[in-house]
Protein backbone atom coordinates (compact mmCIF):
# COMPACT_ATOMS: atom_id res chain seq x y z
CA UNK A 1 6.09 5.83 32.23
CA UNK A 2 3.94 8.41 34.40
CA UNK A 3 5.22 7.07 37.76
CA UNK A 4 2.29 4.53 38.42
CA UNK A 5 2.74 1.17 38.36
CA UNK A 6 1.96 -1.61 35.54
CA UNK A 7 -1.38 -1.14 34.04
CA UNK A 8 -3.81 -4.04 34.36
CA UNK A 9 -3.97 -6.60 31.42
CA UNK A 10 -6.79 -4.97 29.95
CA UNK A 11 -5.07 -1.98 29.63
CA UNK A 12 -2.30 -3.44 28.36
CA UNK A 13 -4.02 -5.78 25.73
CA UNK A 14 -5.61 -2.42 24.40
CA UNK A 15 -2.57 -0.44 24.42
CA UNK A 16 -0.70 -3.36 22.22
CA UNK A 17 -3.90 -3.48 19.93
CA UNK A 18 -3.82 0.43 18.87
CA UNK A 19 -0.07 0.54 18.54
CA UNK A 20 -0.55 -2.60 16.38
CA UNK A 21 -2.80 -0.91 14.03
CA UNK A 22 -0.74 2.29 13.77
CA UNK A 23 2.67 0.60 13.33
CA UNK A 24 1.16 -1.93 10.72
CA UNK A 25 -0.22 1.14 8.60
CA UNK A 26 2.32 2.59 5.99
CA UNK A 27 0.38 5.72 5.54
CA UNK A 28 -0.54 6.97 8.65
CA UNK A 29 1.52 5.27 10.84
CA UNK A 30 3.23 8.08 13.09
CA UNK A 31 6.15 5.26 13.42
CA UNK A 32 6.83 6.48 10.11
CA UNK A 33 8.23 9.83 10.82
CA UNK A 34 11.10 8.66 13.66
CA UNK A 35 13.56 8.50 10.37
CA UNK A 36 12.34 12.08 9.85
CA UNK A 37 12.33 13.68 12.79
CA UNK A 38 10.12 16.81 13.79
CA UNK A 39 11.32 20.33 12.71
CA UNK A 40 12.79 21.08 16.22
CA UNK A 41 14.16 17.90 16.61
CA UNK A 42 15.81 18.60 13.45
CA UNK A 43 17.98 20.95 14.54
CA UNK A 44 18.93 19.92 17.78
CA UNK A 45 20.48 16.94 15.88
CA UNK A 46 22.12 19.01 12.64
CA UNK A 47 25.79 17.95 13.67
CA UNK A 48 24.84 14.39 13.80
CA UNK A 49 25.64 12.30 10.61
CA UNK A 50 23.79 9.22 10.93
CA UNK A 51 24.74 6.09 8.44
CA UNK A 52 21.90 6.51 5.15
CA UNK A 53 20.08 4.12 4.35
CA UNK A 54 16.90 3.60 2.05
CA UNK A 55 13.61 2.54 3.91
CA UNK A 56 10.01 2.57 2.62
CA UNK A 57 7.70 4.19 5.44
CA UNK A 58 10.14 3.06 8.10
CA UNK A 59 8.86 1.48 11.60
CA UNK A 60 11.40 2.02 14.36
CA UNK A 61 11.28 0.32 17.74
CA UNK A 62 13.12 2.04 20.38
CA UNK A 63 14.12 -0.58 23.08
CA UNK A 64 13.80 0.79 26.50
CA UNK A 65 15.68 -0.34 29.32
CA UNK A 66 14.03 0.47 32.94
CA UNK A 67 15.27 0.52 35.61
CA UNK A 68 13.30 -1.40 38.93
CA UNK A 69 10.28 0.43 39.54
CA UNK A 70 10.12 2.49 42.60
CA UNK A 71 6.88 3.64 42.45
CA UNK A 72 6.07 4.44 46.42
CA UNK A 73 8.96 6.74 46.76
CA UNK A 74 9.11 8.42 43.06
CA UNK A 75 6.87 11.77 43.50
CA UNK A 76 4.01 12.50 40.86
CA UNK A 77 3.80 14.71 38.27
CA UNK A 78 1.73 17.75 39.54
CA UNK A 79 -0.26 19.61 37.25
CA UNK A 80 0.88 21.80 35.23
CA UNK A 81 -1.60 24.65 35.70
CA UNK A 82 -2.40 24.18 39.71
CA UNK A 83 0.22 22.12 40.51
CA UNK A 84 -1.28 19.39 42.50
CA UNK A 85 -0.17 16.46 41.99
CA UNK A 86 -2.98 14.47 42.39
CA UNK A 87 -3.88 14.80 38.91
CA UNK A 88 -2.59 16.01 35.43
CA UNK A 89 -3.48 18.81 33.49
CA UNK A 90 -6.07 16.57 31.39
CA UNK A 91 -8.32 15.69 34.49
CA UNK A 92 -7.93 19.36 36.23
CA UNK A 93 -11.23 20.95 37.26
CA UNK A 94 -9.11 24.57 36.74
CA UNK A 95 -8.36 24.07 33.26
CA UNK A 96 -11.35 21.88 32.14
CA UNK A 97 -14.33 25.58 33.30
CA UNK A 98 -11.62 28.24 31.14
CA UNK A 99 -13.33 28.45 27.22
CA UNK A 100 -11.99 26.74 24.65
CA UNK A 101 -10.05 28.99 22.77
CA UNK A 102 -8.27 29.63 25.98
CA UNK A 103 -7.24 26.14 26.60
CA UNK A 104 -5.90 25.83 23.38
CA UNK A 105 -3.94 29.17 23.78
CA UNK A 106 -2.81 27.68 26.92
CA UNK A 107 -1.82 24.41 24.81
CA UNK A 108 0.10 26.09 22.22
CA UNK A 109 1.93 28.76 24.51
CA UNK A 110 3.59 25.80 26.92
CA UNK A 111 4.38 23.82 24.09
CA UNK A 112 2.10 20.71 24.57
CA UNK A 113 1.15 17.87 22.93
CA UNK A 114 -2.36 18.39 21.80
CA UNK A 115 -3.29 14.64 21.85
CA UNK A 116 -2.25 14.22 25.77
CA UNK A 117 -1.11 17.42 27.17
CA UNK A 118 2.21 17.08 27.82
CA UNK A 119 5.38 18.52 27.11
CA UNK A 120 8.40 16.88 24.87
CA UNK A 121 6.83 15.90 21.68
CA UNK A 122 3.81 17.22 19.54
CA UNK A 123 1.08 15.59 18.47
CA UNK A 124 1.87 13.54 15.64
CA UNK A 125 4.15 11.74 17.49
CA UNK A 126 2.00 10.88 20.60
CA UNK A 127 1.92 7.52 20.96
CA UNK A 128 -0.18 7.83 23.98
CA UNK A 129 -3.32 10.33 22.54
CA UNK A 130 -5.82 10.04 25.32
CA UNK A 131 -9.42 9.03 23.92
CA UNK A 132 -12.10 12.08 24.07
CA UNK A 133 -15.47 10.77 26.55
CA UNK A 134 -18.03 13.17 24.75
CA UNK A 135 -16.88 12.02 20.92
CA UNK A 136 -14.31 9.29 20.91
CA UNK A 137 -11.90 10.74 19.06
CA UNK A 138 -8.21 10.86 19.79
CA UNK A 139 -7.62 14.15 21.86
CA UNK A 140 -8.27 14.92 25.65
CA UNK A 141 -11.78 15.16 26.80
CA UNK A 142 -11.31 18.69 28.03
CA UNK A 143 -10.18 19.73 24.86
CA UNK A 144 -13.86 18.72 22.75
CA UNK A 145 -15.64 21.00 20.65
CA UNK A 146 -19.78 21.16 21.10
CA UNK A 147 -20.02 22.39 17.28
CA UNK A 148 -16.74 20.67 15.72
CA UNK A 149 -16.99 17.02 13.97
CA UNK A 150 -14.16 16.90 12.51
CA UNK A 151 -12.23 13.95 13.64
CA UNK A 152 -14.77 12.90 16.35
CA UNK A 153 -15.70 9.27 14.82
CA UNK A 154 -14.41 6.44 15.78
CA UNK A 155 -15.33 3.10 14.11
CA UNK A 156 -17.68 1.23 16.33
CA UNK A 157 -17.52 -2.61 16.35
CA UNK A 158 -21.77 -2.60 16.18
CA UNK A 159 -23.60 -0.68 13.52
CA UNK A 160 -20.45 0.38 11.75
CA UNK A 161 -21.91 0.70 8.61
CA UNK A 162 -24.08 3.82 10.20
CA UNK A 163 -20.99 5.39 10.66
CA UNK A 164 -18.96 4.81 7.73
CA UNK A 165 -20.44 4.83 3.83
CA UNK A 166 -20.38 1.31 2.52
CA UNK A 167 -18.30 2.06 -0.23
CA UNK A 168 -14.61 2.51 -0.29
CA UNK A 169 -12.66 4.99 -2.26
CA UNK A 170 -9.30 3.88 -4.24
CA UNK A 171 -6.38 6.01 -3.61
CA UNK A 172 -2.55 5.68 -4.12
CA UNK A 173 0.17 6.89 -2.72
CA UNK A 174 3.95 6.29 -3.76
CA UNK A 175 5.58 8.80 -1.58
CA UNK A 176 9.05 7.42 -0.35
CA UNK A 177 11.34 8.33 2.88
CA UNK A 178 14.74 7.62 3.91
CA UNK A 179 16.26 7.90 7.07
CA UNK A 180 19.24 9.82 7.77
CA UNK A 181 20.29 13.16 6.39
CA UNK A 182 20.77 14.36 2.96
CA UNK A 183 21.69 16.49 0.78
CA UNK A 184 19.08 15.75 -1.93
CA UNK A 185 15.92 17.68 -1.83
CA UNK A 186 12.59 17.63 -3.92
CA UNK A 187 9.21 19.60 -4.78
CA UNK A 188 8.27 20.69 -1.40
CA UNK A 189 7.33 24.32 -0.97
CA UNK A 190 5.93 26.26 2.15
CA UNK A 191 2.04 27.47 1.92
CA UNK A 192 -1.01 28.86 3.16
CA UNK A 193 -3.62 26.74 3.37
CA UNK A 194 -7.30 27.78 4.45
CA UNK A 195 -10.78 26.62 3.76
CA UNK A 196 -12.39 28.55 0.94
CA UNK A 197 -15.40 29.93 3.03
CA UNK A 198 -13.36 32.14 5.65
CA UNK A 199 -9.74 32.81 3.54
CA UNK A 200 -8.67 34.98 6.28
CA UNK A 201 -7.96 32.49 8.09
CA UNK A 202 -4.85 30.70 7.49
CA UNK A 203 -2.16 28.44 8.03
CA UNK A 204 1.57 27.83 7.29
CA UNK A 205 2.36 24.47 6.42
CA UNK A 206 4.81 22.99 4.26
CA UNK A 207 3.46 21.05 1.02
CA UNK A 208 4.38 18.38 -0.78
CA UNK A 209 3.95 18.15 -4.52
CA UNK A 210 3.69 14.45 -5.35
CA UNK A 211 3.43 13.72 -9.09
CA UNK A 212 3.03 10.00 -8.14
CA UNK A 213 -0.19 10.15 -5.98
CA UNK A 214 -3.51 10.33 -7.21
CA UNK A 215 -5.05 12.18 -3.99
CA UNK A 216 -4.60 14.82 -1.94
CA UNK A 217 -4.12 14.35 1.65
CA UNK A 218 -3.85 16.86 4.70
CA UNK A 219 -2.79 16.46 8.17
CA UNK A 220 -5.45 15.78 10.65
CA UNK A 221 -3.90 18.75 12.95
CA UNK A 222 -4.73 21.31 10.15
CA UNK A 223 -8.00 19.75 9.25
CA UNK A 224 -8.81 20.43 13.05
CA UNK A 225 -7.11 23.51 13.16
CA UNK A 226 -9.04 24.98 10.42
CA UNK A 227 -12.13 23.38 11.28
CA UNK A 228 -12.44 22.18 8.05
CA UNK A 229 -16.22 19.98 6.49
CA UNK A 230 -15.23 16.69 6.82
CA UNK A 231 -16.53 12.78 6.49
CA UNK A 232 -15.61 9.92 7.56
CA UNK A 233 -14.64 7.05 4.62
CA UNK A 234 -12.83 4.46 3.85
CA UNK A 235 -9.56 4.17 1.77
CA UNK A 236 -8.67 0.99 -0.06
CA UNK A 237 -5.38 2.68 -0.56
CA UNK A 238 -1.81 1.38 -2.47
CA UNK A 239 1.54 2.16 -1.40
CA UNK A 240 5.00 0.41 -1.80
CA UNK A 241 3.95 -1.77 0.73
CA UNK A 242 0.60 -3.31 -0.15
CA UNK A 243 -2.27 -2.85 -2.47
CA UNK A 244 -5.71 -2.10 -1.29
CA UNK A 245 -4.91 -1.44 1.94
CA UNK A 246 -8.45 -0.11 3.71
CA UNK A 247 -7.85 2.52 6.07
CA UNK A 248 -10.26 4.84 7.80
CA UNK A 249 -10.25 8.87 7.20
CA UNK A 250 -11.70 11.44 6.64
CA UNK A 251 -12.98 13.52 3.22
CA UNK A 252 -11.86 16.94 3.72
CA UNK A 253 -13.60 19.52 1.08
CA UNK A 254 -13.33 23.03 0.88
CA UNK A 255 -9.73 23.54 1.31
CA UNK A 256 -7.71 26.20 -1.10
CA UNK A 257 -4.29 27.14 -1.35
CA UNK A 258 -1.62 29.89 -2.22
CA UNK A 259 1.93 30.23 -2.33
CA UNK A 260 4.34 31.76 0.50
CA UNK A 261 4.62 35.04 -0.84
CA UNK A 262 1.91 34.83 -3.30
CA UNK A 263 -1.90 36.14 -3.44
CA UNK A 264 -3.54 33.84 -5.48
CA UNK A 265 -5.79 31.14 -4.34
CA UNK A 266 -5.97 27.78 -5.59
CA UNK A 267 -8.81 25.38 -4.44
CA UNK A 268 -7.62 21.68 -3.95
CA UNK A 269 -9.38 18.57 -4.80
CA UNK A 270 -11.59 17.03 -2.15
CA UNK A 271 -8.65 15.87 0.24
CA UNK A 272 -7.79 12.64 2.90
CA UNK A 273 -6.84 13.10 5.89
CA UNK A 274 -3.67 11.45 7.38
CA UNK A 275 -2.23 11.48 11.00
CA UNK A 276 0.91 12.49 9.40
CA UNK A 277 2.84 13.54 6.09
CA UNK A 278 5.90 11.35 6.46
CA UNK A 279 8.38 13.79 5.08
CA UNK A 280 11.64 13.96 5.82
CA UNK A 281 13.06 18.09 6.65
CA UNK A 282 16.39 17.45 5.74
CA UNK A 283 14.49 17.40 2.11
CA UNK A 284 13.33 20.61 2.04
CA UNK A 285 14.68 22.80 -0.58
CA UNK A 286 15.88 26.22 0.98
CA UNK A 287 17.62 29.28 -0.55
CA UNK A 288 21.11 27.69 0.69
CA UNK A 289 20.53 24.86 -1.74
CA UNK A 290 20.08 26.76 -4.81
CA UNK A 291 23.25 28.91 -3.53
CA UNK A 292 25.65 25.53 -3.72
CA UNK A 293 24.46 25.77 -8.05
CA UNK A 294 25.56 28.26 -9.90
CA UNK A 295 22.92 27.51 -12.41
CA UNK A 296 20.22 28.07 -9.47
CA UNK A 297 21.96 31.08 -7.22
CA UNK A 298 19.73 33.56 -9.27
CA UNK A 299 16.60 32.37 -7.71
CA UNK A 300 18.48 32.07 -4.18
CA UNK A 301 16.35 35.18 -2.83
CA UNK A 302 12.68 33.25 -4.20
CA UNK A 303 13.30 30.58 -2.11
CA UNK A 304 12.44 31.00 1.64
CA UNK A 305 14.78 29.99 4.48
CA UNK A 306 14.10 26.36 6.64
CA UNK A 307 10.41 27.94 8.60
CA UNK A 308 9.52 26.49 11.56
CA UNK A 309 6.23 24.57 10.50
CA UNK A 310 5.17 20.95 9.96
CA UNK A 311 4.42 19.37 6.56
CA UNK A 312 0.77 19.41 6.81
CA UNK A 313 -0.21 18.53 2.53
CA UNK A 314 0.53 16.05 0.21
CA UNK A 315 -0.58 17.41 -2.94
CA UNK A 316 -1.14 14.66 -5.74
CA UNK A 317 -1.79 14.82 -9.64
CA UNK A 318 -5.55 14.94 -9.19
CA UNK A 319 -4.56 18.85 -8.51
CA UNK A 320 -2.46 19.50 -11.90
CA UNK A 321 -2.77 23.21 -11.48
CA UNK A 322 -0.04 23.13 -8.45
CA UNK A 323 1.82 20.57 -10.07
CA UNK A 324 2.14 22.31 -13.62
CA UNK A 325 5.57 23.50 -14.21
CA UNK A 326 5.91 27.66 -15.23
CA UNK A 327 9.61 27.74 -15.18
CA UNK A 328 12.45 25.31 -15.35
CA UNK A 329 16.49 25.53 -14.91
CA UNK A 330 17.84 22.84 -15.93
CA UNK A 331 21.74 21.97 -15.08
CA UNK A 332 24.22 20.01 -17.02
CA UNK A 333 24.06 16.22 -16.75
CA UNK A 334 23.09 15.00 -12.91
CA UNK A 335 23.05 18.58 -11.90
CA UNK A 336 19.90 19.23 -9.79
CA UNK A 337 17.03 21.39 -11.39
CA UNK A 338 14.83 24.06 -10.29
CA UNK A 339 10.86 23.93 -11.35
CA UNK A 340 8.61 27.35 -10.53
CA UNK A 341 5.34 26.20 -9.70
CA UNK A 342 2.08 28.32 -8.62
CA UNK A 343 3.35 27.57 -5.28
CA UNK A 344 6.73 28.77 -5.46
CA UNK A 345 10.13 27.45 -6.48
CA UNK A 346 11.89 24.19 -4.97
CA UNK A 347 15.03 22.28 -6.27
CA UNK A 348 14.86 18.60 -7.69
């Protein structure tokens, strides 16, 4: 798909053996999130009206169709910073002596995937994150942090228990997708999420308040982001799809919470990380859905517009504070209802 030829068996055996893992996962298989496509993606396709139907952590397969291979007369793919095109950005001696900081700048002001470093996708939806040489974890080599461990292990297939504590913790999560569009929309509310040692700095994300989980999970781009403590464990986790599941993550602590246009803090339960937050956008309440009620078009102006963030929490009942209703307006019989939280209002 870069304009080389077939990779070797080897390379091909290990490709089908990660992609096997991820699509097999319900949790934090990125797989999962094709039926709910990125925020961007989102509304390039808002005209479309796709058929609904009800899937549990969807995996897609998209065919693809090639045509013959060319490969001695199809040019390369220069770099994007030097432009030669005998490498990519990931391998070029330009970008790999700038500072860190820089390079991520550089990252997030070109629009890049942060797992591979290349434009048209983000990164939980790389399905090709490159494999770091200092660390092992999934991001580009050039991109690894000296005094950062968060999301640097990888399981080793010698001496794993050094790496990962022998015992596994037992977590569930219920939280179901659909594909399509829709006009139905639940308890997810946009926040600022930060670790509780330097508050100032912050993040928007958009957070899911799921009464039927009994963790707390974050995205492993905000864990990063934030450069949150973290540890490596092991889930034996239950979903919709299988109980006791064990998956690997990480134990995120520290973290703390406050509404969009609210001051107060809230600190959250020690928290999982996931790959993704399979949420679908179309979900989200906004102030245009309480507008269609007239029970609800009072609190129109409390609820923000559609922002352009990811979902990056899934907040469960081990954090009742967030969870615990202050307010409720209810309609008459299926009419949807609204529920004021600590974090804000959202439409049921």
């Amino acid at each position: 798909m870069d304009g080389k030829d077939f990779p070797s068996f080897k390379d091909f055996a290990e490709f089908v053996t990660v992609e096997a893992e991820i699509a097999c996962n319900p949790v934090t298989s990125s797989f999962a999130l094709h039926s709910c496509s990125s925020f961007y993606e989102k509304r390039i396709t808002k005209d479309s009206k796709p058929s609904r139907s009800t899937q549990v952590f969807t995996t897609q397969t998209t065919a693809l169709l090639n045509k013959a291979r060319t490969s001695n007369t199809r040019s390369k793919v220069p770099c994007l910073l030097c432009k030669d095109e005998n490498h990519l950005l990931s391998r070029c001696p330009n970008f790999a002596e700038k500072p860190l900081e820089e390079k991520r700048t550089y990252v997030r002001d070109n629009k890049l995937c942060y797992g591979c470093l290349k434009l048209g996708h983000n990164v939980k939806e790389c399905r090709h994150r490159h494999t770091c040489d200092n660390c092992k974890g999934r991001h580009p080599t050039c991109l690894h942090n000296d005094n950062h461990r968060v999301n640097e292990w990888s399981p080793s297939p010698v001496n794993t228990a050094l790496n990962i504590p022998n015992e596994t913790t037992a977590v569930t999560a219920l939280n179901v997708t659909k594909t399509g569009q829709s006009s139905s929309t639940s308890m997810i509310v946009p926040v600022w999420v930060s670790i509780a040692h330097n508050p100032s700095k912050e993040q928007l994300v958009y957070a899911l308040l799921d009464t039927q989980s009994d963790s707390t999970f974050v995205s492993e781009e905000v864990s990063n982001q934030l450069q949150a403590e973290a540890h490596p464990v092991k889930l034996r986790l239950t979903t919709m799809l299988g109980v006791n599941s064990i998956v690997m993550s990480h134990r995120v602590t520290g973290l703390c919470v406050r509404g969009y246009d609210s001051d107060v803090r809230i600190d959250l339960p020690p928290s999982y990380t996931k790959d993704c937050i399979p949420v679908n956008y179309d979900n989200i309440p906004t102030r245009d859905t309480a507008k269609q009620w007239p029970h609800l078009s009072g609190i129109a102006n409390k609820i923000p517009p559609l922002l352009s963030c990811d979902v990056g929490l899934l907040i469960g009942f081990n954090s009742p504070r967030t969870l615990a209703p202050r307010q409720v307006l209810l309609g008459e019989g299926n009419a949807p209802y609204a529920i004021r939280t600590d974090l804000g209002w959202s439409v049921v």
